[in-house]
PDB file of N, CA and C in Angstrom:
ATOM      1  N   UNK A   1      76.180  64.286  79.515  1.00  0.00           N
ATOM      2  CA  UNK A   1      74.959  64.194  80.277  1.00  0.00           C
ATOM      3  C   UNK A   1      75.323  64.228  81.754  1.00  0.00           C
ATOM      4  N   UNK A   2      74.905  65.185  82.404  1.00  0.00           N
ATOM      5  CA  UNK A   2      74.973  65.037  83.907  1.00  0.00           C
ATOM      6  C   UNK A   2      74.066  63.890  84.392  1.00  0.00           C
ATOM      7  N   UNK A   3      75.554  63.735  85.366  1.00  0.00           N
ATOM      8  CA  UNK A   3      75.027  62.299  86.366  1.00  0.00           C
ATOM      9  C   UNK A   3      74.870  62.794  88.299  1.00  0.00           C
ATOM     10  N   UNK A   4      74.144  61.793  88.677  1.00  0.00           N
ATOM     11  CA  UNK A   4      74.122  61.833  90.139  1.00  0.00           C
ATOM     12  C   UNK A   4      73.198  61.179  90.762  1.00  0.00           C
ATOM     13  N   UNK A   5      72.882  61.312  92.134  1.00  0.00           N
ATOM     14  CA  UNK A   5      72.059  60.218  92.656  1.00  0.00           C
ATOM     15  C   UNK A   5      70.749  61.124  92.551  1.00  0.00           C
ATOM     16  N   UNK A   6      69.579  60.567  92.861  1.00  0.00           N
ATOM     17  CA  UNK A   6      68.232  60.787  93.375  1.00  0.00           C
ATOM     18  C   UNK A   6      68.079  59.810  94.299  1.00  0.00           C
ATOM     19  N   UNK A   7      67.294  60.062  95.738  1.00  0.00           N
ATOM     20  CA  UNK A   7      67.157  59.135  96.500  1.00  0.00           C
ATOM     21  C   UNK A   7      68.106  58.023  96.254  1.00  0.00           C
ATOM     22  N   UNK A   8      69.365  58.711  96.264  1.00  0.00           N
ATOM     23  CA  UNK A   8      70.175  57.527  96.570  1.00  0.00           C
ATOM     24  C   UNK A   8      70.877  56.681  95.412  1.00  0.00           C
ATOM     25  N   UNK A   9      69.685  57.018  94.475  1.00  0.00           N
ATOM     26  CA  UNK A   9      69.953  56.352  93.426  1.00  0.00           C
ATOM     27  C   UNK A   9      70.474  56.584  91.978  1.00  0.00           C
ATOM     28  N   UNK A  10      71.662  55.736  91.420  1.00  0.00           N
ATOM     29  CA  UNK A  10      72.078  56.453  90.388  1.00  0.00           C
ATOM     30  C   UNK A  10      71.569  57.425  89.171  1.00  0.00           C
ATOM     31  N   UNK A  11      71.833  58.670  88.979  1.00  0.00           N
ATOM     32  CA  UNK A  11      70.531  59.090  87.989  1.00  0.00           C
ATOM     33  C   UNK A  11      70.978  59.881  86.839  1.00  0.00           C
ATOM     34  N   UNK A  12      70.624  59.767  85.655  1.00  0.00           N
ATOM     35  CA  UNK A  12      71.128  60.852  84.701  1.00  0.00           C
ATOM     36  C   UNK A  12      70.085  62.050  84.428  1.00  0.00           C
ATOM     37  N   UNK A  13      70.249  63.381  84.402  1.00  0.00           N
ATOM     38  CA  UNK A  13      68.838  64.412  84.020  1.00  0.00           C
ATOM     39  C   UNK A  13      69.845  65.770  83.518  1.00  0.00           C
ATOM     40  N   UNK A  14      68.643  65.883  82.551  1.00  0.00           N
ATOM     41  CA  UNK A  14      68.833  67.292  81.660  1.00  0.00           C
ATOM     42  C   UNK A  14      67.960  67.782  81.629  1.00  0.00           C
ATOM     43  N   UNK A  15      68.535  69.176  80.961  1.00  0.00           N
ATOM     44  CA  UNK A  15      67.449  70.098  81.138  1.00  0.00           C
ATOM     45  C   UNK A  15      67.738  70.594  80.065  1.00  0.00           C
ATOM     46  N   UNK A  16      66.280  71.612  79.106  1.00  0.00           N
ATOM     47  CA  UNK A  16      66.548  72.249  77.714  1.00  0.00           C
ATOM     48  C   UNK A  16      65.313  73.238  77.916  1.00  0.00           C
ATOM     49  N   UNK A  17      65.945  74.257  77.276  1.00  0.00           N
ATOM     50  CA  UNK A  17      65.149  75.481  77.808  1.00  0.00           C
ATOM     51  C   UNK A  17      65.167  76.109  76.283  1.00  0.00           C
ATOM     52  N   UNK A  18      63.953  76.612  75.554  1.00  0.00           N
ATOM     53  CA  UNK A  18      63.545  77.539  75.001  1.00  0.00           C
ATOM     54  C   UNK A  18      63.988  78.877  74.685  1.00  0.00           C
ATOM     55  N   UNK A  19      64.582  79.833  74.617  1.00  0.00           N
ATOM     56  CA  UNK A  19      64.731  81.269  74.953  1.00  0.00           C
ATOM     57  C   UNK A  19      63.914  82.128  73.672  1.00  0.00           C
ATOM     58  N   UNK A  20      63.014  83.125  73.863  1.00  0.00           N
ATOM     59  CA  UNK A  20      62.572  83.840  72.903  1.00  0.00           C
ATOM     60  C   UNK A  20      62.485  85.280  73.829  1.00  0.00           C
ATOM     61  N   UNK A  21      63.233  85.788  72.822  1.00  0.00           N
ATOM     62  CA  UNK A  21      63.248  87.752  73.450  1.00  0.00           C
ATOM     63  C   UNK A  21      64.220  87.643  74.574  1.00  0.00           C
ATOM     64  N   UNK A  22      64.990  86.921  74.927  1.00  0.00           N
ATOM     65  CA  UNK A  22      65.620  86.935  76.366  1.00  0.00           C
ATOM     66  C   UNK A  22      65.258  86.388  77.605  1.00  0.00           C
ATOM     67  N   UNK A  23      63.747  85.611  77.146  1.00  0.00           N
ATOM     68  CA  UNK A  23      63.229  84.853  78.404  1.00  0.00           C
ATOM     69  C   UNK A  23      63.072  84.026  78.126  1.00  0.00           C
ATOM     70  N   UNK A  24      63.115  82.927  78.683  1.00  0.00           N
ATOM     71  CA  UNK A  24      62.634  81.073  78.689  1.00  0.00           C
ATOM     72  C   UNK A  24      61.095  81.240  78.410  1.00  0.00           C
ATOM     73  N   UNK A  25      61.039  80.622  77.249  1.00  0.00           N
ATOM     74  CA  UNK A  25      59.686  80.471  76.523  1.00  0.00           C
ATOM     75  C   UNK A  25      58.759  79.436  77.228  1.00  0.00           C
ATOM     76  N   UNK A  26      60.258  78.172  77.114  1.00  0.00           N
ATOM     77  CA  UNK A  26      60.124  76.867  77.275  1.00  0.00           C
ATOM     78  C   UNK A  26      60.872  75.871  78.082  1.00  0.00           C
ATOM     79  N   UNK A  27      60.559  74.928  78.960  1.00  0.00           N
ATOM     80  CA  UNK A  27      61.938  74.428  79.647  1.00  0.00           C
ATOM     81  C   UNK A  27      60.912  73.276  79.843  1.00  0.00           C
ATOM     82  N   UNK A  28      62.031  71.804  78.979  1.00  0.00           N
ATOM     83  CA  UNK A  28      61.637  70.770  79.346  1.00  0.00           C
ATOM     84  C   UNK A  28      62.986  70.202  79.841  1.00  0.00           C
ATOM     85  N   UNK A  29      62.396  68.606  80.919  1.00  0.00           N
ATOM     86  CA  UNK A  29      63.396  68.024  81.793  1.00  0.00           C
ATOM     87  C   UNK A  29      63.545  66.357  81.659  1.00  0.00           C
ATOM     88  N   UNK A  30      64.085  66.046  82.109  1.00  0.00           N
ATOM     89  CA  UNK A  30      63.857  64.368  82.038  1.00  0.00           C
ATOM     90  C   UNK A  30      65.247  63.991  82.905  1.00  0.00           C
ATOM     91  N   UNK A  31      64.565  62.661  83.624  1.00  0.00           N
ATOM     92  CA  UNK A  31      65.507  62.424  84.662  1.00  0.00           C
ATOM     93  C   UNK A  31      65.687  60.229  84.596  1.00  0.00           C
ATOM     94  N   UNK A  32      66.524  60.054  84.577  1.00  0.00           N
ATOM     95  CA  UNK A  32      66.455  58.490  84.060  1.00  0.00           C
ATOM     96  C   UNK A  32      67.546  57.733  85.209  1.00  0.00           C
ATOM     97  N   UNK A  33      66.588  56.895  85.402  1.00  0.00           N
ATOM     98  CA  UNK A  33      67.627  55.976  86.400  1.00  0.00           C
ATOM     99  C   UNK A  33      68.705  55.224  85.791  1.00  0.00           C
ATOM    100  N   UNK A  34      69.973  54.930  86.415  1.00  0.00           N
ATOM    101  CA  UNK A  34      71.009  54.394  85.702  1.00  0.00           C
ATOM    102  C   UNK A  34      70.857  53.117  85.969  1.00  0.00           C
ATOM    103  N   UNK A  35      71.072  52.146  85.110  1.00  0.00           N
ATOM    104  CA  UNK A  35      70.636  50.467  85.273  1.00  0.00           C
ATOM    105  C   UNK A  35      72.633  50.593  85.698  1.00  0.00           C
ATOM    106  N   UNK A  36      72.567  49.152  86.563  1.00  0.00           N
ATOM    107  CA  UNK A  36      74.139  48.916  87.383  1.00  0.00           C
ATOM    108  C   UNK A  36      74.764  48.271  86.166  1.00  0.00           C
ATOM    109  N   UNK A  37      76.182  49.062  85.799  1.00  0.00           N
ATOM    110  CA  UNK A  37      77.066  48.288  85.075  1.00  0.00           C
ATOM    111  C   UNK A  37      77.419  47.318  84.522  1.00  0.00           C
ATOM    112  N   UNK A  38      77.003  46.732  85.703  1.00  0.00           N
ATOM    113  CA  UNK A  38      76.969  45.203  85.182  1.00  0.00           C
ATOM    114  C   UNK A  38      76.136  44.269  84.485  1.00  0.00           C
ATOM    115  N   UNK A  39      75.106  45.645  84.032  1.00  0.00           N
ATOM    116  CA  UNK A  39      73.876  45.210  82.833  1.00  0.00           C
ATOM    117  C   UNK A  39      73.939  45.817  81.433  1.00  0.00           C
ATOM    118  N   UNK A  40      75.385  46.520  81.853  1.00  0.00           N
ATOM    119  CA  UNK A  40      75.555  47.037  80.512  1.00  0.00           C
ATOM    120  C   UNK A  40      75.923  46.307  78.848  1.00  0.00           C
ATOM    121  N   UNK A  41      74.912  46.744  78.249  1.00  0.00           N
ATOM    122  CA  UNK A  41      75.088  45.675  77.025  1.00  0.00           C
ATOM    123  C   UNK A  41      77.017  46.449  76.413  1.00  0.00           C
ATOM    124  N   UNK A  42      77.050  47.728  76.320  1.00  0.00           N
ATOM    125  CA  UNK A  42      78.196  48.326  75.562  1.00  0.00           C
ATOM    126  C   UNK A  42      79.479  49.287  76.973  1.00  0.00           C
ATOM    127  N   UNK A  43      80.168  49.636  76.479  1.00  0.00           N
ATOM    128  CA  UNK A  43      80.571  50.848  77.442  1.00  0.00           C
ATOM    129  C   UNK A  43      80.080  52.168  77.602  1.00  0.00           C
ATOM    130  N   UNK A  44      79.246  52.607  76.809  1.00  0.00           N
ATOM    131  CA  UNK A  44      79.268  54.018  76.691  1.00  0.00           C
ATOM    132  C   UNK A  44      77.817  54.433  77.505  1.00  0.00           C
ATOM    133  N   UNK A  45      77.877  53.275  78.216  1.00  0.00           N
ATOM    134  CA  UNK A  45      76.643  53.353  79.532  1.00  0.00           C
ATOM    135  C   UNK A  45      75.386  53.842  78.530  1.00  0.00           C
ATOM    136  N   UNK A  46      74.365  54.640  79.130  1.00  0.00           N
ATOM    137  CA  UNK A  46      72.723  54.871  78.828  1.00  0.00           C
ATOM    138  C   UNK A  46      72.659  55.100  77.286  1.00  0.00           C
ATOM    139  N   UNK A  47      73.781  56.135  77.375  1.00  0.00           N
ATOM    140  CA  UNK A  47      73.337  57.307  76.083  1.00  0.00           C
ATOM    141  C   UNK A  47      74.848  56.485  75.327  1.00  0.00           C
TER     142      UNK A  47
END
């Protein structure tokens, strides 16, 4: 999962795209703030 900031702030976002015939049918996104480490219940962070 790509990581990076938004405004600053830690962020994870993907993207998934559709393809039918050679063109993007479809493209959905989602973008999630990273809670600080030190709230992490496990290691393997969000996901």
């Amino acid at each position: 999962m790509p990581a990076g900031t938004f405004g600053g702030v830690p962020t994870t976002y993907y993207d998934l795209f559709r393809v039918e015939n050679g063109f993007i049918a479809e493209h959905w996104d989602v973008m999630e703030t990273l809670a600080d480490k030190s709230t992490w219940a496990n290691e393997n962070g969000k996901f």
